[in-house]
PDB file of N, CA and C in Angstrom:
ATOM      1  N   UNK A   1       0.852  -1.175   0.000  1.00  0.00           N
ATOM      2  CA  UNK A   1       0.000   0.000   0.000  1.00  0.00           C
ATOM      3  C   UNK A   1       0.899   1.240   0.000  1.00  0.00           C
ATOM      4  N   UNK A   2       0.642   2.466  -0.348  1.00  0.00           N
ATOM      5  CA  UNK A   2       1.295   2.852  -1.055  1.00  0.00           C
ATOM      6  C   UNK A   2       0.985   4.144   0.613  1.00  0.00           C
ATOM      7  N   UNK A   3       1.961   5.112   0.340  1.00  0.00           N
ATOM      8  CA  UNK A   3       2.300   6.144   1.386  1.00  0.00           C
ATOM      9  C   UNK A   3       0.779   6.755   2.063  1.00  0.00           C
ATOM     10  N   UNK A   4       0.260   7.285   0.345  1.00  0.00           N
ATOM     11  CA  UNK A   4      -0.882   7.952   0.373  1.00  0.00           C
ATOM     12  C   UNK A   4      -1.663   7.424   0.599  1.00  0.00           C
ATOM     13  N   UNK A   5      -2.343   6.254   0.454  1.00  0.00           N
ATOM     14  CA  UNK A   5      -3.373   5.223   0.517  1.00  0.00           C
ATOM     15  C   UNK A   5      -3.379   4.687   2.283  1.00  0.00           C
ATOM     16  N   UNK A   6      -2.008   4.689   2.631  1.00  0.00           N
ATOM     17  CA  UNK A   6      -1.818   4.907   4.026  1.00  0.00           C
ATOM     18  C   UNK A   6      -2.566   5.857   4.648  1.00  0.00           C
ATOM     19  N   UNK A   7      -2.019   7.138   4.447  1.00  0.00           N
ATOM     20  CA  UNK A   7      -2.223   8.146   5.455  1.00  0.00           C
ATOM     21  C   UNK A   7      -3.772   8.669   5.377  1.00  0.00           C
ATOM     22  N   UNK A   8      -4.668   7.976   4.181  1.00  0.00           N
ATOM     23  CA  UNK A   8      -6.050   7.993   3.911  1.00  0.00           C
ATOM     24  C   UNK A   8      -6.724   6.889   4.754  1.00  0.00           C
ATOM     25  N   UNK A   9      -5.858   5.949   4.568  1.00  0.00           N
ATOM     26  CA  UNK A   9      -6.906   4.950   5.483  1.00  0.00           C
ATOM     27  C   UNK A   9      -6.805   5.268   7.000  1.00  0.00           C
ATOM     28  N   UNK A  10      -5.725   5.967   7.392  1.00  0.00           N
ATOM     29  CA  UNK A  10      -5.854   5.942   8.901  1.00  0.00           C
ATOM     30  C   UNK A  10      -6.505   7.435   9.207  1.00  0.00           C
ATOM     31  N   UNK A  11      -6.913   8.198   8.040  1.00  0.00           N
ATOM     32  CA  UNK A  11      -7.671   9.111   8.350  1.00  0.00           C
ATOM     33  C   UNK A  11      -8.737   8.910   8.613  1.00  0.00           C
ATOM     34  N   UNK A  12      -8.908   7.970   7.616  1.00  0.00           N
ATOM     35  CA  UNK A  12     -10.875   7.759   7.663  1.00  0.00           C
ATOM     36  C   UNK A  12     -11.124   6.661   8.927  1.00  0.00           C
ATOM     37  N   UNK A  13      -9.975   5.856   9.820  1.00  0.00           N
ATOM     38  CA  UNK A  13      -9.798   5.298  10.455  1.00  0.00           C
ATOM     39  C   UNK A  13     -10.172   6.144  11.857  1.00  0.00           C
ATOM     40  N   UNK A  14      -9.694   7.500  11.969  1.00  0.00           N
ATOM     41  CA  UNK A  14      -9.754   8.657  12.698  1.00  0.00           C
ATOM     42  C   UNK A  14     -10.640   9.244  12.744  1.00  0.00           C
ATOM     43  N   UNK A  15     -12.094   9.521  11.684  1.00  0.00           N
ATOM     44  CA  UNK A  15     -12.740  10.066  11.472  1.00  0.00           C
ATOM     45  C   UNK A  15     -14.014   9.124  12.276  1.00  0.00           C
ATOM     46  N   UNK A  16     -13.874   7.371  11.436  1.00  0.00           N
ATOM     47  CA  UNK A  16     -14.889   6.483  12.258  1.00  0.00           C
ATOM     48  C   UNK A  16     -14.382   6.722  13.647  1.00  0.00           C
ATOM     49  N   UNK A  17     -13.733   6.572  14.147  1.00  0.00           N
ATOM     50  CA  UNK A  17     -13.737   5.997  15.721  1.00  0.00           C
ATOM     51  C   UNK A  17     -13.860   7.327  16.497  1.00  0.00           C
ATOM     52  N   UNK A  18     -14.079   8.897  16.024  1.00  0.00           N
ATOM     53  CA  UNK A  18     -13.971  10.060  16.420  1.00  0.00           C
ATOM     54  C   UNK A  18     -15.312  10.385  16.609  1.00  0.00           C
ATOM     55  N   UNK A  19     -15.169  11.904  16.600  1.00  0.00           N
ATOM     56  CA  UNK A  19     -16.269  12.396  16.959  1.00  0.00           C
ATOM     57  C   UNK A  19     -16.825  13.348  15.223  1.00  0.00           C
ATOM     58  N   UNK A  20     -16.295  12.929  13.957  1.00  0.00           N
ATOM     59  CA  UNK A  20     -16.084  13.276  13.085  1.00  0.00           C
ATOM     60  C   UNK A  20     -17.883  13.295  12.284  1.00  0.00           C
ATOM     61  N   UNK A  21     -18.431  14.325  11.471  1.00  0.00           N
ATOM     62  CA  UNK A  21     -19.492  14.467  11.053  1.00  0.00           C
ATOM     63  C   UNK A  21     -19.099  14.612   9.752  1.00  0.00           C
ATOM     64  N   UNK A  22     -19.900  14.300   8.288  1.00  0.00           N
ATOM     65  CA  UNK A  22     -20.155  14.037   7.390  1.00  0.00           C
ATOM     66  C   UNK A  22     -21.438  14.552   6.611  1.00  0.00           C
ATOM     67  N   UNK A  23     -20.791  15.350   6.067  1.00  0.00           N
ATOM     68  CA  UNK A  23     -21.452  16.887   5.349  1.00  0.00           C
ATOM     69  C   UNK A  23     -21.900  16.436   3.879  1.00  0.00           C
ATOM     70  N   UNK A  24     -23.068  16.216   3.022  1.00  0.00           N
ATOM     71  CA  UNK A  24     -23.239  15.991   1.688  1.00  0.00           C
ATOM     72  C   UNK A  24     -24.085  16.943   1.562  1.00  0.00           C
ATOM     73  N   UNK A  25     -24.154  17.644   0.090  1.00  0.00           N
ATOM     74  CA  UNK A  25     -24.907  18.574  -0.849  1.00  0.00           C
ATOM     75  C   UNK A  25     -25.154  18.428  -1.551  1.00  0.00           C
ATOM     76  N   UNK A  26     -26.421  18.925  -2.170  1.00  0.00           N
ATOM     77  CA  UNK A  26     -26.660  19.010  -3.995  1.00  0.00           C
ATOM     78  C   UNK A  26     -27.074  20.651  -3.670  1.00  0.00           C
ATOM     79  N   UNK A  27     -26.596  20.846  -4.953  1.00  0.00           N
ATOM     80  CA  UNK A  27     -26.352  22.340  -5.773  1.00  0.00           C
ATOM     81  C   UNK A  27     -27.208  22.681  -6.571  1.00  0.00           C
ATOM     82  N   UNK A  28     -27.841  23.862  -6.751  1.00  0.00           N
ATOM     83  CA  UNK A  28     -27.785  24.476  -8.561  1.00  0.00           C
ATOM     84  C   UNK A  28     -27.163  24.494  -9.367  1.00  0.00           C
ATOM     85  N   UNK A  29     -25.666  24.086  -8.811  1.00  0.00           N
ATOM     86  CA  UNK A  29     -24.412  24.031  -9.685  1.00  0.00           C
ATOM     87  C   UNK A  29     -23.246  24.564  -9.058  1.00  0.00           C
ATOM     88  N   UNK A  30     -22.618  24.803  -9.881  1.00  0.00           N
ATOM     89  CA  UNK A  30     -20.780  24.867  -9.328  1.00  0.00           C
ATOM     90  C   UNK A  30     -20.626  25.954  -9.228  1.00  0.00           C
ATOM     91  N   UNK A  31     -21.040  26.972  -9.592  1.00  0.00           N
ATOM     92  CA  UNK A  31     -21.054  28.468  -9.726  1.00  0.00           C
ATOM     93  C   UNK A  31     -20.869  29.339  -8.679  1.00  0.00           C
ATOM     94  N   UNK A  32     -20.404  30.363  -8.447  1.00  0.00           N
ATOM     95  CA  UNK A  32     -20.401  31.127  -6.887  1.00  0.00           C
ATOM     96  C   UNK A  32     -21.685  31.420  -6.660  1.00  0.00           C
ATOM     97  N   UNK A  33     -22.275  31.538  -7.605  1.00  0.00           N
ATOM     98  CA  UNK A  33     -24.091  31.878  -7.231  1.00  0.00           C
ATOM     99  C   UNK A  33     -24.629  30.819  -6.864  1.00  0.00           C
ATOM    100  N   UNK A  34     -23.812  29.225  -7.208  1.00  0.00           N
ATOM    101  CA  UNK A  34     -25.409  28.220  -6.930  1.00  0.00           C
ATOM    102  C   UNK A  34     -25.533  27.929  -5.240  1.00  0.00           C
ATOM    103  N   UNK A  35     -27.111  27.752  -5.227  1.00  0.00           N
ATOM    104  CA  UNK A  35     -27.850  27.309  -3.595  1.00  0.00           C
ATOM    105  C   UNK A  35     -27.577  25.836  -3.620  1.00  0.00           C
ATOM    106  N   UNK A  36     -27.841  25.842  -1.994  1.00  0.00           N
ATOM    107  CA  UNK A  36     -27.811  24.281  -1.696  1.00  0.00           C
ATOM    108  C   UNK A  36     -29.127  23.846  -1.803  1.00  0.00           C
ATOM    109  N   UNK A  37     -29.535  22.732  -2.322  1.00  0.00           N
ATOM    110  CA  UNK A  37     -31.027  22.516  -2.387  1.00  0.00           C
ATOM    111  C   UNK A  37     -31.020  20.762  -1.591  1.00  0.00           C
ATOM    112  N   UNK A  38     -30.077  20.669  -1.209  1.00  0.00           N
ATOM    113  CA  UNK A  38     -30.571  19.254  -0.153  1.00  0.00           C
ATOM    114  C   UNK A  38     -29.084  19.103   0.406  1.00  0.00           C
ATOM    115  N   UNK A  39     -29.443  18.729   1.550  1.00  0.00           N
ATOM    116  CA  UNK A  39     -27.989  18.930   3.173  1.00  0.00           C
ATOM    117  C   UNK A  39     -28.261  17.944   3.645  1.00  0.00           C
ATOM    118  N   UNK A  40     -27.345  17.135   3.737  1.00  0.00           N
ATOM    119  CA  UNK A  40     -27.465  15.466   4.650  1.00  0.00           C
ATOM    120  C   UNK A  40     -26.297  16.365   6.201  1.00  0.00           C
ATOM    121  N   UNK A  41     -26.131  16.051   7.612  1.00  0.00           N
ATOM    122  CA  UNK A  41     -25.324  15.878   7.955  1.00  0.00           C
ATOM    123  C   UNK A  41     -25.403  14.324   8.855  1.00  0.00           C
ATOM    124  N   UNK A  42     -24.403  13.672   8.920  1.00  0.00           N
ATOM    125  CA  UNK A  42     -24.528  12.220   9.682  1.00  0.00           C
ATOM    126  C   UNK A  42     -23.152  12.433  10.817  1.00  0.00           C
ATOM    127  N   UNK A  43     -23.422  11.519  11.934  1.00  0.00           N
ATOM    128  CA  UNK A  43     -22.263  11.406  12.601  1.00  0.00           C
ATOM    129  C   UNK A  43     -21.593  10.159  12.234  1.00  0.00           C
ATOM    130  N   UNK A  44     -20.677   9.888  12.764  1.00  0.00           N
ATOM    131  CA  UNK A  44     -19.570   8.560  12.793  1.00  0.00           C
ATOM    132  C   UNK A  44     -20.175   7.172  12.857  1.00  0.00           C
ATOM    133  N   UNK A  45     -21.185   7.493  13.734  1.00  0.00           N
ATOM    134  CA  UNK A  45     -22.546   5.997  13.936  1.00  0.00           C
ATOM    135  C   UNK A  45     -23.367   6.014  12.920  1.00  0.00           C
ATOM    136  N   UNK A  46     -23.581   6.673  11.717  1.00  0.00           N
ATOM    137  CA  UNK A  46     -24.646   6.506  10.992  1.00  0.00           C
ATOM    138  C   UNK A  46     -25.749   7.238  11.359  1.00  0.00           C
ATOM    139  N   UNK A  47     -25.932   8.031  12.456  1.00  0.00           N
ATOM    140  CA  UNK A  47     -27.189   8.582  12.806  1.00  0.00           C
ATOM    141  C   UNK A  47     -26.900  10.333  12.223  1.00  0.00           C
ATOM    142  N   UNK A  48     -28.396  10.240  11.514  1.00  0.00           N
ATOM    143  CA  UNK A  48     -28.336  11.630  10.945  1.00  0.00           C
ATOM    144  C   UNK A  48     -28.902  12.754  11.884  1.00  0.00           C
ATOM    145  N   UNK A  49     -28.079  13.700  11.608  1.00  0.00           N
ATOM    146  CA  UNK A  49     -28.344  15.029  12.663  1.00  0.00           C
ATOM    147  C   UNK A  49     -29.316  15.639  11.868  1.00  0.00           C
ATOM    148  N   UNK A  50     -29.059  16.224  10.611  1.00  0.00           N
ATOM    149  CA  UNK A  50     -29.646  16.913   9.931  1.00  0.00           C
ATOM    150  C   UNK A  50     -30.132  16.431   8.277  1.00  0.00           C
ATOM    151  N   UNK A  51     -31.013  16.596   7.639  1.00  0.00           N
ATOM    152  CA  UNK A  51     -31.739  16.028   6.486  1.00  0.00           C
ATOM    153  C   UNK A  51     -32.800  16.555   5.895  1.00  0.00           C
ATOM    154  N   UNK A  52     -32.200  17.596   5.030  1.00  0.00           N
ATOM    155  CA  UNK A  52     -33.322  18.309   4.816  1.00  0.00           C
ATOM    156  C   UNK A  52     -32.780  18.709   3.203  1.00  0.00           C
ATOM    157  N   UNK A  53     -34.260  19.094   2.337  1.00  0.00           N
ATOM    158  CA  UNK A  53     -34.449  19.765   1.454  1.00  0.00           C
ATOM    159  C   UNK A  53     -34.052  21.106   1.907  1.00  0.00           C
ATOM    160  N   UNK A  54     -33.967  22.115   0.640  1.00  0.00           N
ATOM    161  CA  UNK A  54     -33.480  23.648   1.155  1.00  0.00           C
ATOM    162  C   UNK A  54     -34.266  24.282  -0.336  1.00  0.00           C
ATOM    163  N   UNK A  55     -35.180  25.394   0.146  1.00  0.00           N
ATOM    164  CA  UNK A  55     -35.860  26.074  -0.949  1.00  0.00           C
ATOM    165  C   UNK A  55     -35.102  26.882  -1.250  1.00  0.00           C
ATOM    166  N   UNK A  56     -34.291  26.555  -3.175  1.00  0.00           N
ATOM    167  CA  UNK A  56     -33.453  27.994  -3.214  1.00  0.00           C
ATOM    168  C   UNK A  56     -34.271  29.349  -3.540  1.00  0.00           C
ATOM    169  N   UNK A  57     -33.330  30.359  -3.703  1.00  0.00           N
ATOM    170  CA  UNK A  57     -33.747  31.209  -4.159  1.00  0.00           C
ATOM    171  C   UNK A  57     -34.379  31.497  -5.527  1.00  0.00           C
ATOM    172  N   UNK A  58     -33.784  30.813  -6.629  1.00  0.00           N
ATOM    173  CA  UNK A  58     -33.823  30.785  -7.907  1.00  0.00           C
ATOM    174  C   UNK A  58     -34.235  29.423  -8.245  1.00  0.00           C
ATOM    175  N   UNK A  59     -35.056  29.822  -9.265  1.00  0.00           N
ATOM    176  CA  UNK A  59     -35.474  27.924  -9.533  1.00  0.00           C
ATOM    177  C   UNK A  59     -34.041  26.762  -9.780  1.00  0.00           C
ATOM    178  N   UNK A  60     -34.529  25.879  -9.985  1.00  0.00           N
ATOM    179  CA  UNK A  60     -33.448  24.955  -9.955  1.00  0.00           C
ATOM    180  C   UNK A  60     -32.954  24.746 -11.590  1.00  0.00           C
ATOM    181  N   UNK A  61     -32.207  24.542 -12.023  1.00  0.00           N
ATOM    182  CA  UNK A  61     -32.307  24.417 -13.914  1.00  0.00           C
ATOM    183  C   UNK A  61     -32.261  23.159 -14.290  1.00  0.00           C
ATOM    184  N   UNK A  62     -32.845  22.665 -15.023  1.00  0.00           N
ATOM    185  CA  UNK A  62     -33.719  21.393 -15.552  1.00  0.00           C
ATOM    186  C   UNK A  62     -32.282  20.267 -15.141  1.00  0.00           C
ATOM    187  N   UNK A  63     -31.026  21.086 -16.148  1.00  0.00           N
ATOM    188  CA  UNK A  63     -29.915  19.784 -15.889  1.00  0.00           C
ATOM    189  C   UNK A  63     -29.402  19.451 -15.026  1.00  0.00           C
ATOM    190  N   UNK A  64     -29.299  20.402 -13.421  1.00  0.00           N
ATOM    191  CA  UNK A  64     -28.982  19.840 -12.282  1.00  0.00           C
ATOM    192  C   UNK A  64     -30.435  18.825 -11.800  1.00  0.00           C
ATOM    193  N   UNK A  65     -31.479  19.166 -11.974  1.00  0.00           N
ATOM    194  CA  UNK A  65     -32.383  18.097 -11.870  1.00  0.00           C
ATOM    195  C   UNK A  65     -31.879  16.737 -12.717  1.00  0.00           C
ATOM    196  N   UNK A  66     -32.217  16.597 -13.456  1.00  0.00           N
ATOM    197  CA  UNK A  66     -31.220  15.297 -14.281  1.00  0.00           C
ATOM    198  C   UNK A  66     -30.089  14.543 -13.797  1.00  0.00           C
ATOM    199  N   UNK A  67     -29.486  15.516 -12.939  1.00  0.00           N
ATOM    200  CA  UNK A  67     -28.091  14.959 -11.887  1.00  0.00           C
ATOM    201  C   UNK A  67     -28.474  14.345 -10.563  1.00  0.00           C
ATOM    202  N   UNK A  68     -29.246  15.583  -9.960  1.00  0.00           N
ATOM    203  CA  UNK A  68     -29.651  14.842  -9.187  1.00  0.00           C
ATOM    204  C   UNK A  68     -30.985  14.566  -7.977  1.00  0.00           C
ATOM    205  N   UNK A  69     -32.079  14.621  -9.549  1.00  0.00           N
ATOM    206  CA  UNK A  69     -33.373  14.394  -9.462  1.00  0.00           C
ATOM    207  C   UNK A  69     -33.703  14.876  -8.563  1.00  0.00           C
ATOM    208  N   UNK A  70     -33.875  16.302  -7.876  1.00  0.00           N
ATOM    209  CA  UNK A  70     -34.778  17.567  -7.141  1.00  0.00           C
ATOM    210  C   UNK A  70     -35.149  18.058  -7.601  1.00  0.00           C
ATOM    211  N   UNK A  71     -36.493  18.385  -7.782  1.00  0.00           N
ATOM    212  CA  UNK A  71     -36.704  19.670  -8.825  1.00  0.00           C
ATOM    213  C   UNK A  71     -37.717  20.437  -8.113  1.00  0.00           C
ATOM    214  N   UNK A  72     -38.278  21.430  -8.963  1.00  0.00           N
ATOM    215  CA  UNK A  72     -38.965  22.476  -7.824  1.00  0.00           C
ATOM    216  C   UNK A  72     -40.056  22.126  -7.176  1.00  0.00           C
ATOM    217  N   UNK A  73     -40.746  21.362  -7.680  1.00  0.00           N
ATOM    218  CA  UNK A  73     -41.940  21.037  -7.158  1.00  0.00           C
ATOM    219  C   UNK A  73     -41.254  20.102  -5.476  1.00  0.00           C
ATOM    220  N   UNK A  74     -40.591  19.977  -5.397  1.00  0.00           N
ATOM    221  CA  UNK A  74     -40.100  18.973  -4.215  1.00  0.00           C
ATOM    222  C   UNK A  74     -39.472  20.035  -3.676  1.00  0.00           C
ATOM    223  N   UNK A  75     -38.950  20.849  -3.654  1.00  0.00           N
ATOM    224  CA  UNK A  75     -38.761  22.235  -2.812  1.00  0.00           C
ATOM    225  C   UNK A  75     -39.455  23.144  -2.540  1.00  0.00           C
ATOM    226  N   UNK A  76     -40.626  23.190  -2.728  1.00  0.00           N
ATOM    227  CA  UNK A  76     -41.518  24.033  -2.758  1.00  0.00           C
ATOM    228  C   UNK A  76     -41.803  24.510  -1.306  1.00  0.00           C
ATOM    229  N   UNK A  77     -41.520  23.735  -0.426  1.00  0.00           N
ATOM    230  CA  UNK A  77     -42.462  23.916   0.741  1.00  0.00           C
ATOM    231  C   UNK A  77     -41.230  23.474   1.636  1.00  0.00           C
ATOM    232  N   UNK A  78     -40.048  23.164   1.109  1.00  0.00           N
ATOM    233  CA  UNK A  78     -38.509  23.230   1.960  1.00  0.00           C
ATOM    234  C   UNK A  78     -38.286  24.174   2.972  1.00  0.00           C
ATOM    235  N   UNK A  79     -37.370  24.562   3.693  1.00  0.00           N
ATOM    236  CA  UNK A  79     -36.894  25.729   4.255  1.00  0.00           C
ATOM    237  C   UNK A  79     -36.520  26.595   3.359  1.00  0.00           C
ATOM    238  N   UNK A  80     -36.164  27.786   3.520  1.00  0.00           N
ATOM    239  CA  UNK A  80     -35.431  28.212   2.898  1.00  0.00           C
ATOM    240  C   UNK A  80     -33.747  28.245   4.401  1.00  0.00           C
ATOM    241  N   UNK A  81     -32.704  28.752   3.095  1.00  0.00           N
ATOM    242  CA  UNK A  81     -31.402  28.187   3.770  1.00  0.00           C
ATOM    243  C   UNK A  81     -31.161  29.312   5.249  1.00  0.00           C
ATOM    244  N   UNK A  82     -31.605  30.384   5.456  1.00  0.00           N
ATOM    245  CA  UNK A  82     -31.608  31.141   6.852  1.00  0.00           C
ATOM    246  C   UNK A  82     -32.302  30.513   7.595  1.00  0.00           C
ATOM    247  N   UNK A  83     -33.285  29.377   7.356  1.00  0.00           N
ATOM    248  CA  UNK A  83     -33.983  28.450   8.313  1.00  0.00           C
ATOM    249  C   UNK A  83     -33.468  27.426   8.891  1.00  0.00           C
ATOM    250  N   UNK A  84     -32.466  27.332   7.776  1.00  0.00           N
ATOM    251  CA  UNK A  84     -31.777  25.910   8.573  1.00  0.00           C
ATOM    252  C   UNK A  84     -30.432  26.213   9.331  1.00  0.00           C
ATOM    253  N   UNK A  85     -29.700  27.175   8.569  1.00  0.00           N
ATOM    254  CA  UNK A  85     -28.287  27.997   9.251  1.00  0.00           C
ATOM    255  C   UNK A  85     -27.691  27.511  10.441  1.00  0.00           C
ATOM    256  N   UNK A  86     -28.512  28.752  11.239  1.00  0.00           N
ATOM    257  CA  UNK A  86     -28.479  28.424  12.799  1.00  0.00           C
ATOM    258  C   UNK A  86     -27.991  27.066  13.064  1.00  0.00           C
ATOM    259  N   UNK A  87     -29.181  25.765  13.085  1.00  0.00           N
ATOM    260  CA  UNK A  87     -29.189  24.932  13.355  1.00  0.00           C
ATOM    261  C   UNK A  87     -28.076  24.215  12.962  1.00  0.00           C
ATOM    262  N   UNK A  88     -27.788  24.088  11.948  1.00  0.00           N
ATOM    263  CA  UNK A  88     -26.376  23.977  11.171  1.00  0.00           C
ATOM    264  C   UNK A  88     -25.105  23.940  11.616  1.00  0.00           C
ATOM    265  N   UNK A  89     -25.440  25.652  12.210  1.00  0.00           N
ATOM    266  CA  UNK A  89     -23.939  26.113  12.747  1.00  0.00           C
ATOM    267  C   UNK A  89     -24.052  25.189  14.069  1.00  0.00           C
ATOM    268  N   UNK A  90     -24.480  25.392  14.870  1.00  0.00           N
ATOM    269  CA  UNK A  90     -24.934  24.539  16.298  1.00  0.00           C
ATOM    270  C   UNK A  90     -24.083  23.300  16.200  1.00  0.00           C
ATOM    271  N   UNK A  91     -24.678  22.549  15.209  1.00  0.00           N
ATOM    272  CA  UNK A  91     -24.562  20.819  15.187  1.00  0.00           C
ATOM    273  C   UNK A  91     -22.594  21.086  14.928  1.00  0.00           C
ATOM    274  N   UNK A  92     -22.402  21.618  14.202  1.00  0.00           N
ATOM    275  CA  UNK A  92     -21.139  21.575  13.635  1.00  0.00           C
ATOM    276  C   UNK A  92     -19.580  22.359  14.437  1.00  0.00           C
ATOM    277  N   UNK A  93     -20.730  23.011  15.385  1.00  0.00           N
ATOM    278  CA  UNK A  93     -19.357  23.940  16.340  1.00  0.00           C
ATOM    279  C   UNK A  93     -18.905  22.627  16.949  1.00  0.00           C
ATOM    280  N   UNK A  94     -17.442  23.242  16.477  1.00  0.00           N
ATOM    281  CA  UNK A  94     -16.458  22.338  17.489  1.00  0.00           C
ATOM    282  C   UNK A  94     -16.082  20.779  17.098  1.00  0.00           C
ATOM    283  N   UNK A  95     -16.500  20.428  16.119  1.00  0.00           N
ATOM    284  CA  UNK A  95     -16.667  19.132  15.191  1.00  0.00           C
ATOM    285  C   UNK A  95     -15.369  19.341  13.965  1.00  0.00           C
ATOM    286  N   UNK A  96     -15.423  18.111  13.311  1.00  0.00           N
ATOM    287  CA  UNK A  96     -14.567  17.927  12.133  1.00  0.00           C
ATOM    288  C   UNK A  96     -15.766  17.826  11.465  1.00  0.00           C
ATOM    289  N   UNK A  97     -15.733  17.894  10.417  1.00  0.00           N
ATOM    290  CA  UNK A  97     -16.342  18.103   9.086  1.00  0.00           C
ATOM    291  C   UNK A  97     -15.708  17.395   8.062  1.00  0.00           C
ATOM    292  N   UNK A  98     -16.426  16.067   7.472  1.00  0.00           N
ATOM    293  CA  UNK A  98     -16.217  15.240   6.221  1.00  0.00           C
ATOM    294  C   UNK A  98     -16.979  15.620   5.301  1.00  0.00           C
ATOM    295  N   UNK A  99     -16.397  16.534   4.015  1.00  0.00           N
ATOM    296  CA  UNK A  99     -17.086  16.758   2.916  1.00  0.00           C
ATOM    297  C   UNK A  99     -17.217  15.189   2.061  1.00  0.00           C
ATOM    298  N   UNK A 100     -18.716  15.167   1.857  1.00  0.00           N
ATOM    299  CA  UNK A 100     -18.506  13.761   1.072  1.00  0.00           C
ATOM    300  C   UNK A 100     -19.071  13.826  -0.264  1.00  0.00           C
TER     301      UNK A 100
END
């Protein structure tokens, strides 16, 4: 196994047995403008803190739907993202953070 493949496995080795949380998103896109339109956060056990849709601001555009099948009608009645924030920040003070 190779140096890098090392120092990855004993990360993620560090991350399970920690107190480490696990952050996923879908976007409008890659853009500095795009919203988050769905927020997973999970801890180290599998149990989710947070799971929610997010109503963006701007509709969603057909081809990020195609990626990854949200579209407006399923946000409609979401939060919007100052609703969830707060709560957000809360769960995450003082935590590691796994972008996944």
């Amino acid at each position: 196994m190779s140096r890098d493949r090392q120092e990855a496995a004993a990360a993620a080795c560090r991350w399970l047995a920690g107190d480490a949380l696990f952050l996923d998103t879908e976007t409008t896109g890659l853009h500095a403008g795009a919203e988050i339109v769905e927020l997973s956060l999970i801890d180290s056990r599998g149990q989710p803190l947070l799971d929610t849709l997010i109503r963006p601001e701007r509709p969603i555009p057909p081809a990020l739907t195609r990626i990854h099948g949200i579209d407006n009608a399923m946000v409609a009645d979401a939060p919007r993202w100052p609703e969830i924030h707060e709560r957000l920040l809360e769960l995450l003070k003082g935590r590691q953070v796994v972008r996944v």
